[in-house]
Protein backbone atom coordinates (compact mmCIF):
# COMPACT_ATOMS: atom_id res chain seq x y z
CA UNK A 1 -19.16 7.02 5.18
CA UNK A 2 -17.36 3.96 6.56
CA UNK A 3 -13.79 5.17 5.75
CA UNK A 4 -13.98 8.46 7.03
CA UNK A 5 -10.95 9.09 8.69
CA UNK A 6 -8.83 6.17 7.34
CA UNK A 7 -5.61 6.82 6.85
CA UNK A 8 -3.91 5.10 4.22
CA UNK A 9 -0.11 5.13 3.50
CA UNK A 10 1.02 4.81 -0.52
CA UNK A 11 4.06 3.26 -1.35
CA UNK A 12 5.38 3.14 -4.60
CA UNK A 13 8.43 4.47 -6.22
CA UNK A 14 6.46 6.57 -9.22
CA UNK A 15 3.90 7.65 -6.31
CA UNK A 16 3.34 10.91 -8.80
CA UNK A 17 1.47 8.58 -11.56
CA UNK A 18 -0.82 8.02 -8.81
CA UNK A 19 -2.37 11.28 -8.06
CA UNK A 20 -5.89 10.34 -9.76
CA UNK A 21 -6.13 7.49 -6.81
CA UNK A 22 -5.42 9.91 -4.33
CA UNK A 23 -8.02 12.14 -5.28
CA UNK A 24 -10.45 9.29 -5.84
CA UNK A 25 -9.72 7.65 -1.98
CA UNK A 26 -9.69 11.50 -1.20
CA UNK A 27 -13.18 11.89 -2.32
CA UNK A 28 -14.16 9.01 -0.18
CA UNK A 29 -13.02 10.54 2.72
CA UNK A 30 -9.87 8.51 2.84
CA UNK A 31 -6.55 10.42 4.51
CA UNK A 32 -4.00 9.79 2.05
CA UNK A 33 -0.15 9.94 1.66
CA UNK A 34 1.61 9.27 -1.31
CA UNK A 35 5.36 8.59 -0.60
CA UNK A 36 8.33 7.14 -2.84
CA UNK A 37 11.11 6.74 -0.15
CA UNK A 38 10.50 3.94 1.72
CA UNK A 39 12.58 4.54 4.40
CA UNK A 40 10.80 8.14 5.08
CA UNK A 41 7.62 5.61 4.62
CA UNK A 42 8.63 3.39 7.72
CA UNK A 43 9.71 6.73 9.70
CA UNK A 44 6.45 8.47 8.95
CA UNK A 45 4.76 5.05 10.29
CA UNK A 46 5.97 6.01 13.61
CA UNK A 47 4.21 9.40 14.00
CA UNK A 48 1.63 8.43 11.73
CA UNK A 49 -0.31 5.30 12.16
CA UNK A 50 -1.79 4.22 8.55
CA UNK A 51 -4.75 1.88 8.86
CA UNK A 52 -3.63 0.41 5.28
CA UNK A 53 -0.64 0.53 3.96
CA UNK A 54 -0.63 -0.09 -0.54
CA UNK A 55 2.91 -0.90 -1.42
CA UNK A 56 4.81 -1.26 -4.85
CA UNK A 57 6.37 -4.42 -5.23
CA UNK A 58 9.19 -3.57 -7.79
CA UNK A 59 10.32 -0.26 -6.55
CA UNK A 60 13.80 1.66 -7.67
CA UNK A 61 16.43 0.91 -4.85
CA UNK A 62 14.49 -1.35 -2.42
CA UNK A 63 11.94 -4.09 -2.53
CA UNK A 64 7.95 -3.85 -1.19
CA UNK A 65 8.79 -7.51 0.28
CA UNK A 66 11.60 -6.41 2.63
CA UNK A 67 9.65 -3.28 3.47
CA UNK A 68 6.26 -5.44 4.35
CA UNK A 69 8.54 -7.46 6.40
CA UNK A 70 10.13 -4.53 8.17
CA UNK A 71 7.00 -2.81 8.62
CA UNK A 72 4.66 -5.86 9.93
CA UNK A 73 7.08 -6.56 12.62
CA UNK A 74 7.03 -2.56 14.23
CA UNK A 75 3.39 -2.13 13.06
CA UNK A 76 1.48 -5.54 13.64
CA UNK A 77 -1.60 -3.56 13.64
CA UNK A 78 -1.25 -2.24 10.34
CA UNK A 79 -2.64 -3.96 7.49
CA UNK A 80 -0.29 -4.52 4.15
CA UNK A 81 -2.02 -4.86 0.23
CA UNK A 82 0.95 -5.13 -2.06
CA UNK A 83 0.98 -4.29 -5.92
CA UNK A 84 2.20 -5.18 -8.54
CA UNK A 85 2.75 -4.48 -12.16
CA UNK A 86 4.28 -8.12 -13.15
CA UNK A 87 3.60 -10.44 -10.40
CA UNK A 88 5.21 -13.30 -11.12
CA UNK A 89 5.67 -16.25 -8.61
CA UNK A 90 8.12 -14.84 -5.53
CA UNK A 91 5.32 -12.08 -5.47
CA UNK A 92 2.45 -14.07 -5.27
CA UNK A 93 4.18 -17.03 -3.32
CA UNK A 94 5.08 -14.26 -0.82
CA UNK A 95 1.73 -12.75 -0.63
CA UNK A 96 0.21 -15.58 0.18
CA UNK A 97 2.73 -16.95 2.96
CA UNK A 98 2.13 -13.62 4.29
CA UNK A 99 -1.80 -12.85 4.05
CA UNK A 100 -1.14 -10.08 2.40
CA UNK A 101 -3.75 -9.52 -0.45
CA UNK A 102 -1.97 -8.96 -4.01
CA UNK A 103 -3.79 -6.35 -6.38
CA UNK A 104 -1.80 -6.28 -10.38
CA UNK A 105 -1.32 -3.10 -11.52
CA UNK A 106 -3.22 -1.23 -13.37
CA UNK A 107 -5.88 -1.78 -11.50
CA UNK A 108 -9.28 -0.53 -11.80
CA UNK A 109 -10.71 1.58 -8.57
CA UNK A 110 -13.92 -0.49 -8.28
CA UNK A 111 -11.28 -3.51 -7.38
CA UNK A 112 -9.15 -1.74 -4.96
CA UNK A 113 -12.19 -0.02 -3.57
CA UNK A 114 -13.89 -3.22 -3.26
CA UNK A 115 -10.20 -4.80 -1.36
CA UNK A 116 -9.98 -1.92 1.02
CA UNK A 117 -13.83 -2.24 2.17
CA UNK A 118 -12.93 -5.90 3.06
């Protein structure tokens, strides 16, 4: 399988609704964390290289933008998918200025599948 051994870092402040995607990136041989703190996020980074990194946009007590920003500039090799549950236009102008692909929550798992096989 091509994402055997991938690591992907989750970032989202109600990480716990999002056990069903870990198990499904699980089954695909995906290594997965699911994290709410973004600072422990950008710490665990460090030791921790994530291939991907799938980050809330609207999260309790920090923003997905300022931790993309943060995080591209000590982890340039990383690459950032941001979601989104009401993207309105800072989101997707931000996104876009940025490269970084926007996926609106809920999503289904063929889509986000089909964005992290890209």
């Amino acid at each position: 399988m091509q994402d055997a051994g991938r690591r992907i870092l989750i970032l989202d402040d109600e990480a716990d609704r999002l056990q069903p995607l870990q198990t499904l990136l699980q089954a695909r041989e995906w290594n997965v964390t699911l994290l709410s703190d973004s600072e422990i996020a950008f710490a665990l980074l460090e030791s921790a290289p994530a291939d991907i990194v799938l980050v809330d946009y609207h999260m309790a007590g920090s923003s997905g933008m300022h931790f993309v920003e943060k995080a591209r500039l000590a982890y340039p090799g990383c690459r950032f998918i941001m979601m989104s549950g009401a993207p309105d236009e800072s989101v997707q102008e931000f996104c876009h200025a940025s490269g970084i692909q926007l996926i609106t929550k809920p999503f289904r798992s063929t889509d986000l599948l089909r964005i992290l096989g890209q």
